[in-house]
N, C-alpha and C. Protein backbone atom coordinates (compact mmCIF):
# COMPACT_ATOMS: atom_id res chain seq x y z
N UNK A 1 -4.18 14.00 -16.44
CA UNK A 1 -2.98 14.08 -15.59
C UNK A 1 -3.04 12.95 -14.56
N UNK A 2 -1.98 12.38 -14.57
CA UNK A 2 -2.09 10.91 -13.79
C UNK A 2 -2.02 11.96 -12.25
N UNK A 3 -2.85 10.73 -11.26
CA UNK A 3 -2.97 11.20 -9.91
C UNK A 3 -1.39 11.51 -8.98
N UNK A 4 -1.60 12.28 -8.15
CA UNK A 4 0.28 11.75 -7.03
C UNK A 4 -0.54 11.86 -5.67
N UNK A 5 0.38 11.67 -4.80
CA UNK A 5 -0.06 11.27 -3.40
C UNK A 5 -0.99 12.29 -2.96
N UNK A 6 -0.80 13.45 -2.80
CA UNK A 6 -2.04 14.99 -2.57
C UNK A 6 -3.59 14.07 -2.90
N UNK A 7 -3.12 13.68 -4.09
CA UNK A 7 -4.50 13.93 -4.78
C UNK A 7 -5.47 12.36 -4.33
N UNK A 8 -4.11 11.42 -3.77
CA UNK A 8 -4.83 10.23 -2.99
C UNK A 8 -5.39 10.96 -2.28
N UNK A 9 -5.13 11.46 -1.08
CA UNK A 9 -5.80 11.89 0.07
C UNK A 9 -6.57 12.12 0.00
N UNK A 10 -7.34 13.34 -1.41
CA UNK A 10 -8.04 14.22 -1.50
C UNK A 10 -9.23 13.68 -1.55
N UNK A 11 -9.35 12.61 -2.31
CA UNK A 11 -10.12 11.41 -2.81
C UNK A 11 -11.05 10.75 -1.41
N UNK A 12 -12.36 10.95 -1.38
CA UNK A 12 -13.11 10.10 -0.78
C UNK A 12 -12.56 8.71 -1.54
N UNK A 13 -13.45 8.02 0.02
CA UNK A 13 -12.89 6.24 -0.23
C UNK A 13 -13.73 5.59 -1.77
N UNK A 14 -14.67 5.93 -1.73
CA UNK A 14 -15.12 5.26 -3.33
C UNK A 14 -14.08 5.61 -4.52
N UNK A 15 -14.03 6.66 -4.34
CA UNK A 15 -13.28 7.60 -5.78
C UNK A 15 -11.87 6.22 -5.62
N UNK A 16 -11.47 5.95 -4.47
CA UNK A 16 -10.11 5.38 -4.56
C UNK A 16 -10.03 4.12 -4.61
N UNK A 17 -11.27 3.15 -4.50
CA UNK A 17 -12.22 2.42 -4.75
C UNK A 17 -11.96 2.14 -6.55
N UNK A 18 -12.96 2.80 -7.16
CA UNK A 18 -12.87 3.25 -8.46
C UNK A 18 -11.49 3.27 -9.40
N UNK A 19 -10.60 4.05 -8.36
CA UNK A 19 -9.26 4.02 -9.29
C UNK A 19 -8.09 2.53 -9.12
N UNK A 20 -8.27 2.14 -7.81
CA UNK A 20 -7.80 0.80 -7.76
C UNK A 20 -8.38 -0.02 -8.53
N UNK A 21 -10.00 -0.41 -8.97
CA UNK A 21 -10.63 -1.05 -9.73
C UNK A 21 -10.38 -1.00 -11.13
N UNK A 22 -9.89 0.24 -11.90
CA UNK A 22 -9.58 0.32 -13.39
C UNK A 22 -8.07 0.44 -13.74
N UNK A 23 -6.92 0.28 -12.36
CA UNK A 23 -5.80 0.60 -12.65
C UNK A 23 -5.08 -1.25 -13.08
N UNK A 24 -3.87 -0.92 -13.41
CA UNK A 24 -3.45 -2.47 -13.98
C UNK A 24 -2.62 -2.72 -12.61
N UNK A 25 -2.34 -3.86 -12.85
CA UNK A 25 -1.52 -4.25 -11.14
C UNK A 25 0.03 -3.30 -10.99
N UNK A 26 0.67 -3.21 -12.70
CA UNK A 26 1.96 -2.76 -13.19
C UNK A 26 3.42 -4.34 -12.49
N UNK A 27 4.13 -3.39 -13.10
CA UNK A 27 5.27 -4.29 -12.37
C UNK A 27 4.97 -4.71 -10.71
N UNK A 28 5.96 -5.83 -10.80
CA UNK A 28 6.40 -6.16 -9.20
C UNK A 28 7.31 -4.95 -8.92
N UNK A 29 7.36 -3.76 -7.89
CA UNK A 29 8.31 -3.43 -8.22
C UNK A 29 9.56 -3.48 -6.98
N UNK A 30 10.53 -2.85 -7.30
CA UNK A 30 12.16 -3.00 -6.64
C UNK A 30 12.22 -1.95 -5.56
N UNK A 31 12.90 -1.88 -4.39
CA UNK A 31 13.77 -0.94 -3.79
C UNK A 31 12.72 0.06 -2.84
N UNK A 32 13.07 1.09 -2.37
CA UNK A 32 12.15 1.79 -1.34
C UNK A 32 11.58 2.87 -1.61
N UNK A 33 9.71 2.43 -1.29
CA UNK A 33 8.96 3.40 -1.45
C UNK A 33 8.45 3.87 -0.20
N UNK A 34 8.24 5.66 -0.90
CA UNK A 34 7.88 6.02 0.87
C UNK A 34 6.47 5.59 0.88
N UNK A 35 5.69 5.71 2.08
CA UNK A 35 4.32 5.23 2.19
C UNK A 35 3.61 6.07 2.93
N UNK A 36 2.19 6.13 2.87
CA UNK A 36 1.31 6.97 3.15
C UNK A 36 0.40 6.55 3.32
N UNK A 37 -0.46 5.95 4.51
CA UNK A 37 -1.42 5.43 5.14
C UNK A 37 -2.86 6.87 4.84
N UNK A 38 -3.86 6.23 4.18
CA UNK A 38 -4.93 6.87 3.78
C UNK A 38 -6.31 7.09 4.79
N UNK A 39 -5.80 7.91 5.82
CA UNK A 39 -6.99 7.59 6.77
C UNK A 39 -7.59 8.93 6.54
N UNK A 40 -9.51 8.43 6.61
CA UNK A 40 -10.44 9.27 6.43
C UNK A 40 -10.39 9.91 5.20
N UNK A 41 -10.23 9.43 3.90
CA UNK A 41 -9.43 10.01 2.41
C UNK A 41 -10.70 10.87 2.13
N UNK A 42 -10.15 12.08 1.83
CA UNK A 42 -11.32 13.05 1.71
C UNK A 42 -11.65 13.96 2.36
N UNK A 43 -11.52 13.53 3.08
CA UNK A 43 -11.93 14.57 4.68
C UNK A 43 -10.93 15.27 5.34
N UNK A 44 -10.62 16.79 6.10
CA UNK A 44 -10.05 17.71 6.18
C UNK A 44 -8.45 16.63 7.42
N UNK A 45 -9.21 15.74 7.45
CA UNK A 45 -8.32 14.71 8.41
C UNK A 45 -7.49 14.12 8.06
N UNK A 46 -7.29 14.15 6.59
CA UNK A 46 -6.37 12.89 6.02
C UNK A 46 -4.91 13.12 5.90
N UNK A 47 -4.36 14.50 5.60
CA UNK A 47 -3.17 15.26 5.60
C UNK A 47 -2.73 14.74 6.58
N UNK A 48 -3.74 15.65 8.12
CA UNK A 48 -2.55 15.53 9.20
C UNK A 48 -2.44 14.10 9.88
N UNK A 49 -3.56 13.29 9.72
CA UNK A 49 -3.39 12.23 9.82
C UNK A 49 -2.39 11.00 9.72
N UNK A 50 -2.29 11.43 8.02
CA UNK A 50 -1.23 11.41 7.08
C UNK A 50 0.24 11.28 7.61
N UNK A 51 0.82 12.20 7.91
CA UNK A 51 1.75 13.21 8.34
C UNK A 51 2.24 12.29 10.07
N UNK A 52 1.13 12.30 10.77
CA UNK A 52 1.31 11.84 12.09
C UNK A 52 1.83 10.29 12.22
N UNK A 53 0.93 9.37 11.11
CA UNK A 53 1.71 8.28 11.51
C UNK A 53 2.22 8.02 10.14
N UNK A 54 3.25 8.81 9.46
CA UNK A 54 4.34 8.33 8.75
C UNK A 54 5.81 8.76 9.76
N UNK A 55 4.65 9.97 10.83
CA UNK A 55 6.03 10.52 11.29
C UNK A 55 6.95 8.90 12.71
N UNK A 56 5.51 8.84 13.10
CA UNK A 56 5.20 7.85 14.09
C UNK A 56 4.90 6.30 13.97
N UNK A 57 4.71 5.68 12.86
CA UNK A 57 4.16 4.30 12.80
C UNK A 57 4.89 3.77 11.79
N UNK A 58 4.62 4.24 10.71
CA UNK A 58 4.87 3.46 8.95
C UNK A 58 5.31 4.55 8.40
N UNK A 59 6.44 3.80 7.65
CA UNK A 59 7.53 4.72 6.42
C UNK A 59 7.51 4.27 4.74
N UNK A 60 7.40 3.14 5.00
CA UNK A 60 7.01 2.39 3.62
C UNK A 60 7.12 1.45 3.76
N UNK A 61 7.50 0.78 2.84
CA UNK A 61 7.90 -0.69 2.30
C UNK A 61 9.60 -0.68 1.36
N UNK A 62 10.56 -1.86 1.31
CA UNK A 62 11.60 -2.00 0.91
C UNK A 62 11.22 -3.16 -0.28
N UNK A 63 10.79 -2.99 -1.13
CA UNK A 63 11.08 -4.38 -1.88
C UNK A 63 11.84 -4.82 -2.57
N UNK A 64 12.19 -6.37 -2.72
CA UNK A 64 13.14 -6.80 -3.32
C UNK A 64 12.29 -8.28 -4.35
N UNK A 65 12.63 -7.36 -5.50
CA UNK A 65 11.40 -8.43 -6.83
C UNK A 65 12.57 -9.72 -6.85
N UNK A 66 13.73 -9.71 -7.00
CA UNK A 66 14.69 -11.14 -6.69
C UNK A 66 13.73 -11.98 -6.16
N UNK A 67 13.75 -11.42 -4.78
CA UNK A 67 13.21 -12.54 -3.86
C UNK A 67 12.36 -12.64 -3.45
N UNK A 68 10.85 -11.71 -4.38
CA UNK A 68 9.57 -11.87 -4.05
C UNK A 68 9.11 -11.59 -2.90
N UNK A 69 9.74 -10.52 -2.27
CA UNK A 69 9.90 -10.30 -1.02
C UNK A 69 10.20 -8.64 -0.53
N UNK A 70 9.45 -8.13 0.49
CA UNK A 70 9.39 -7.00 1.38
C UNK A 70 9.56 -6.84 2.70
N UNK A 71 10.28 -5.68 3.27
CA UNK A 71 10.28 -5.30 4.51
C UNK A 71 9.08 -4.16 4.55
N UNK A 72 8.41 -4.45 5.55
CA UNK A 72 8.20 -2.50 6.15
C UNK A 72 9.11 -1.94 7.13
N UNK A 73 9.12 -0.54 6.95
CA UNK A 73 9.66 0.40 7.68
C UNK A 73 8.92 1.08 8.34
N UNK A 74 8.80 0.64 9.63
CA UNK A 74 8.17 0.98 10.81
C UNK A 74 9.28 1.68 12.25
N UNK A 75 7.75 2.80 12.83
CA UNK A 75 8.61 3.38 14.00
C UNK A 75 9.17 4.73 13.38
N UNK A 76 9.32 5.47 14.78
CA UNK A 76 10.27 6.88 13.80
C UNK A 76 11.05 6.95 13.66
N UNK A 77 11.76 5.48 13.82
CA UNK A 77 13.42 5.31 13.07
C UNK A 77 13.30 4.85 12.00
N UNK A 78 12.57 3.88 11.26
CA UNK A 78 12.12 2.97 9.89
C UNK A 78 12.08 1.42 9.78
N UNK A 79 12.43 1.20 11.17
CA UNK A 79 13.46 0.18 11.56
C UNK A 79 12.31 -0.88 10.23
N UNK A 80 13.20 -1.82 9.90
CA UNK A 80 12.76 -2.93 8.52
C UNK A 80 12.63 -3.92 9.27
N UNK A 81 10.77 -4.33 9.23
CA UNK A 81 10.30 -5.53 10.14
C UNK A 81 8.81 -5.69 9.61
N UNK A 82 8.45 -7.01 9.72
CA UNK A 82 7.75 -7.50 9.01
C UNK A 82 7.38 -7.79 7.29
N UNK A 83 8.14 -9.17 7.56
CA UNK A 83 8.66 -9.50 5.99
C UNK A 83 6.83 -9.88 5.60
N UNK A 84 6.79 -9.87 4.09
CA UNK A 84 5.80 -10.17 3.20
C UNK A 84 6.27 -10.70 2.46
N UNK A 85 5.85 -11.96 1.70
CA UNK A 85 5.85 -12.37 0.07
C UNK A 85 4.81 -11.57 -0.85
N UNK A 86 5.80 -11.47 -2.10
CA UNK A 86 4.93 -10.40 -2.91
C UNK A 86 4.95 -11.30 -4.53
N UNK A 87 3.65 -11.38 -5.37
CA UNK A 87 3.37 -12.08 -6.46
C UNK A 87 2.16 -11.52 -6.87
N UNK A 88 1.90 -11.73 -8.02
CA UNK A 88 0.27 -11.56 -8.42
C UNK A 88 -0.80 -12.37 -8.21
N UNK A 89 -1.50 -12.16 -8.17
CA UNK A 89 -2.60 -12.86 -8.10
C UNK A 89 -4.01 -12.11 -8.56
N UNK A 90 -5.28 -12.69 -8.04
CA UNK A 90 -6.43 -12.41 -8.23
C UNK A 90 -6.72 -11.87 -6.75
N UNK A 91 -7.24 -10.21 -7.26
CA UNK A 91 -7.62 -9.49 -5.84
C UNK A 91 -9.18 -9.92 -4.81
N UNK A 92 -9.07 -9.52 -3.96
CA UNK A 92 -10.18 -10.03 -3.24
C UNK A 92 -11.58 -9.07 -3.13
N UNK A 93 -10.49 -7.68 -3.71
CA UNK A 93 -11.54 -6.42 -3.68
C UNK A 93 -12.58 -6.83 -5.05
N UNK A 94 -11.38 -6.56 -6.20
CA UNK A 94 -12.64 -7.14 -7.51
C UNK A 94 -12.25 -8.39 -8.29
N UNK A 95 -11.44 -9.28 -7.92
CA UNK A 95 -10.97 -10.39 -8.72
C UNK A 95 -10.50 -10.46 -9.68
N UNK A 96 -10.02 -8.96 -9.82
CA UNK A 96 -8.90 -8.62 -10.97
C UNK A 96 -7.28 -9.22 -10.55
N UNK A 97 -6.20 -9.21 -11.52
CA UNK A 97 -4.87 -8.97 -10.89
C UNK A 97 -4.48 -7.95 -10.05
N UNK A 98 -4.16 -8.57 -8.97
CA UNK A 98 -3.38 -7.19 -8.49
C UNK A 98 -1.87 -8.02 -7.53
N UNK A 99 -0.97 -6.76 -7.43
CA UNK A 99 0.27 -6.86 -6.89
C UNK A 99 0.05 -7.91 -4.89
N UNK A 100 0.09 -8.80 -4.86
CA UNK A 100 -0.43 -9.00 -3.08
C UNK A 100 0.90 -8.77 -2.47
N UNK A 101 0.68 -8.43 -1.16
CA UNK A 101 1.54 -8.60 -0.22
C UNK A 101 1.23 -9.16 1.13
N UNK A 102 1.86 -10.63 1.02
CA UNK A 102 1.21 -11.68 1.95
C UNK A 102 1.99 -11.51 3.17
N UNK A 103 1.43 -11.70 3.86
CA UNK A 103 1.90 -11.67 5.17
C UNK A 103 1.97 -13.44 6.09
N UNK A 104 0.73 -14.27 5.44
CA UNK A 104 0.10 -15.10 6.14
C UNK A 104 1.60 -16.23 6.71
N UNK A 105 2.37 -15.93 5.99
CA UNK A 105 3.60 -17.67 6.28
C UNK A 105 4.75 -17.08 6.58
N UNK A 106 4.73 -15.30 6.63
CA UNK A 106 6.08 -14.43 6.86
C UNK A 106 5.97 -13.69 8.28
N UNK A 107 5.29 -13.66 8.64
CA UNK A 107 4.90 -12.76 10.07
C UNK A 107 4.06 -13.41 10.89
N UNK A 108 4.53 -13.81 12.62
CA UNK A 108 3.54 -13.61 13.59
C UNK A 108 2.55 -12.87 13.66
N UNK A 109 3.05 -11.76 14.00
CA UNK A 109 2.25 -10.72 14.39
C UNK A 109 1.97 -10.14 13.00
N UNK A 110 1.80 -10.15 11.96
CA UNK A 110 0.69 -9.29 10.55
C UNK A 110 0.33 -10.89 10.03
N UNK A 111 0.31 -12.20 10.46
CA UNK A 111 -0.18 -13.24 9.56
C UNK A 111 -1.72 -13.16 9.14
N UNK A 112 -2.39 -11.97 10.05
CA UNK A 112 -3.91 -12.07 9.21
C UNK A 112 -4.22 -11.15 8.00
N UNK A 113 -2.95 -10.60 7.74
CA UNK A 113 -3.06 -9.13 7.00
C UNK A 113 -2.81 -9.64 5.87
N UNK A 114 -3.23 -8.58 4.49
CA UNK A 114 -2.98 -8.81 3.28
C UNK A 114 -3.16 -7.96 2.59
N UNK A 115 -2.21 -7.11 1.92
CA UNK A 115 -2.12 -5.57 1.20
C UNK A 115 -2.06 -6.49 -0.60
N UNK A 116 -2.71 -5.33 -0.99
CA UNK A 116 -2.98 -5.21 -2.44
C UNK A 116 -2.57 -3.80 -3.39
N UNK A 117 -1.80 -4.01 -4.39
CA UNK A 117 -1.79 -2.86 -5.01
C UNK A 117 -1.47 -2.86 -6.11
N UNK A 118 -1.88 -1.86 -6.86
CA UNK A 118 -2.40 -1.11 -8.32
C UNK A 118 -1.25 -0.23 -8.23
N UNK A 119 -0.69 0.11 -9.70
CA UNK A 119 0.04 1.14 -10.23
C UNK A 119 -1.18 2.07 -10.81
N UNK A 120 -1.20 3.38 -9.88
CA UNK A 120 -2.32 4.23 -10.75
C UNK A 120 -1.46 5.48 -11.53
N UNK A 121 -0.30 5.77 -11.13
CA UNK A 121 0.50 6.46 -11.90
C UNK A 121 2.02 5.95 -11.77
N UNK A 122 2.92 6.69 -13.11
CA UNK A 122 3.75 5.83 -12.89
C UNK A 122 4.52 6.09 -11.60
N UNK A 123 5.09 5.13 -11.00
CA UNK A 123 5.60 4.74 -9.75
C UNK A 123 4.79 5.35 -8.61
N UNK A 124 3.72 5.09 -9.02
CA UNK A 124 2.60 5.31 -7.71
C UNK A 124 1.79 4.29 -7.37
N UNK A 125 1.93 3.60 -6.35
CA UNK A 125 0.61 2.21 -6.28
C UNK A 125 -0.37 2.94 -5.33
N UNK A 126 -1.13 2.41 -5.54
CA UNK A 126 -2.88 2.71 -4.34
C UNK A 126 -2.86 0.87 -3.98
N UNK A 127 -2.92 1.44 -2.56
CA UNK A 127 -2.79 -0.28 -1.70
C UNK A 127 -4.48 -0.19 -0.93
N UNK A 128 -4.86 -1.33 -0.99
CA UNK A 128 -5.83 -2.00 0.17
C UNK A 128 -5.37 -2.90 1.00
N UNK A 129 -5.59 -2.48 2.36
CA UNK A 129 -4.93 -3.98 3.84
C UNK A 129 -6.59 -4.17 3.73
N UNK A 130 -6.07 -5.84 3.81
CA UNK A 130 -7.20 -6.55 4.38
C UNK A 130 -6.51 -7.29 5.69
N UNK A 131 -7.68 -7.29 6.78
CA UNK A 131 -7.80 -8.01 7.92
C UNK A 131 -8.47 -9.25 7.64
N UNK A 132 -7.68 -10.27 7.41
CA UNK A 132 -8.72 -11.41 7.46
C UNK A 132 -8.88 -11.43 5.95
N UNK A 133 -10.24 -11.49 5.87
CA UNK A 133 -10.86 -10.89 4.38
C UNK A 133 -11.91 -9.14 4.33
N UNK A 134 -11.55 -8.50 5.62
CA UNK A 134 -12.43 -7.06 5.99
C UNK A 134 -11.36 -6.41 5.31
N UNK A 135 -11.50 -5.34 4.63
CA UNK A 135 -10.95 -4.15 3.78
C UNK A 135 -10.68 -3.47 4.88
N UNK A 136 -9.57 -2.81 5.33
CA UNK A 136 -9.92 -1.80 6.51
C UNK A 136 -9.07 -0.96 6.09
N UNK A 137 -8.57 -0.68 5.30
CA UNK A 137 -7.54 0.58 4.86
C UNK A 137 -6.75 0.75 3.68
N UNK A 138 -6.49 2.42 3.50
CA UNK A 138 -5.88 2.52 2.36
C UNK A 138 -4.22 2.77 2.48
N UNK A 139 -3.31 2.94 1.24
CA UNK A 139 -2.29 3.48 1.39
C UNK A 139 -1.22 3.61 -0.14
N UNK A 140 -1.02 4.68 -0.16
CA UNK A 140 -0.03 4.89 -1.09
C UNK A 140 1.20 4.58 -1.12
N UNK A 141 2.07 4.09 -2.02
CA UNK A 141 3.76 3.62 -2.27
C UNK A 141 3.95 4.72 -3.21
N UNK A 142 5.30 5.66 -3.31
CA UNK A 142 5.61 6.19 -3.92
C UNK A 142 7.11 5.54 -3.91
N UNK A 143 7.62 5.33 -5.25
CA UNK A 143 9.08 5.23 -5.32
C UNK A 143 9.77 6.42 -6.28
N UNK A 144 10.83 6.54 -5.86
CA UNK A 144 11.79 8.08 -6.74
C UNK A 144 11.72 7.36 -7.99
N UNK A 145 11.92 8.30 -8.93
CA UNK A 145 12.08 8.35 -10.32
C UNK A 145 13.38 7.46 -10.60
């Protein structure tokens, strides 16, 4: 049974580790997914965690495969800010393909950041932000059917 967002959470960080490592990059994909920042994955913390800053920080991402290009939806309105370029490439976690989302030539303020993501079910990605080149977090994209 392919994974859904619950079962990100549920997941210590290796396990999610593991599943980003054997998943394929999938499509670029289109239009708005909600998002789910993976803090402490595993641990009785990650739900409400979860929950607090989707209510408060991050909503998702908007993408548009046309133009190789994303908003996030940030704030507890969603407001759409901080553009990314989005393409494949070779990941930094294992030097496989994966989906990037660059920040470095689109944003002031996120130019050190750099999200990565895997389709681990369908229309489910598992993301890694890198700082720099430091891994510092996880996060799920879900888009509707």
């Amino acid at each position: 049974m392919p994974p859904d967002v619950s079962d990100l959470l549920d997941m210590p960080e290796k396990e999610l580790e593991k599943l980003f490592s054997k998943s394929p990059p999938g499509e670029i994909p289109d239009g708005e997914a909600d998002g789910t920042v993976l803090v402490a994955p595993g641990t009785n913390l990650s739900n409400p965690a979860a929950k607090v800053l989707h209510l408060l920080a991050w909503k998702g991402k908007v993408f548009d495969r046309e133009k190789g290009e994303l908003l996030n939806e940030v704030g507890p309105l969603g407001l759409k800010a901080f553009r990314a370029k989005v393409y494949k490439e070779a990941s930094w976690f294992d030097e496989k393909e994966a989906i990037i989302l660059d920040y470095s030539k689109t944003s002031l303020t996120a130019q050190w950041v750099r999200d990565e993501i895997r389709e681990v079910a369908p229309r489910l990605y598992l993301g890694l932000v890198f700082w720099e080149r430091a891994k510092i977090l996880h996060f799920a994209l879900k888009f509707d059917e």
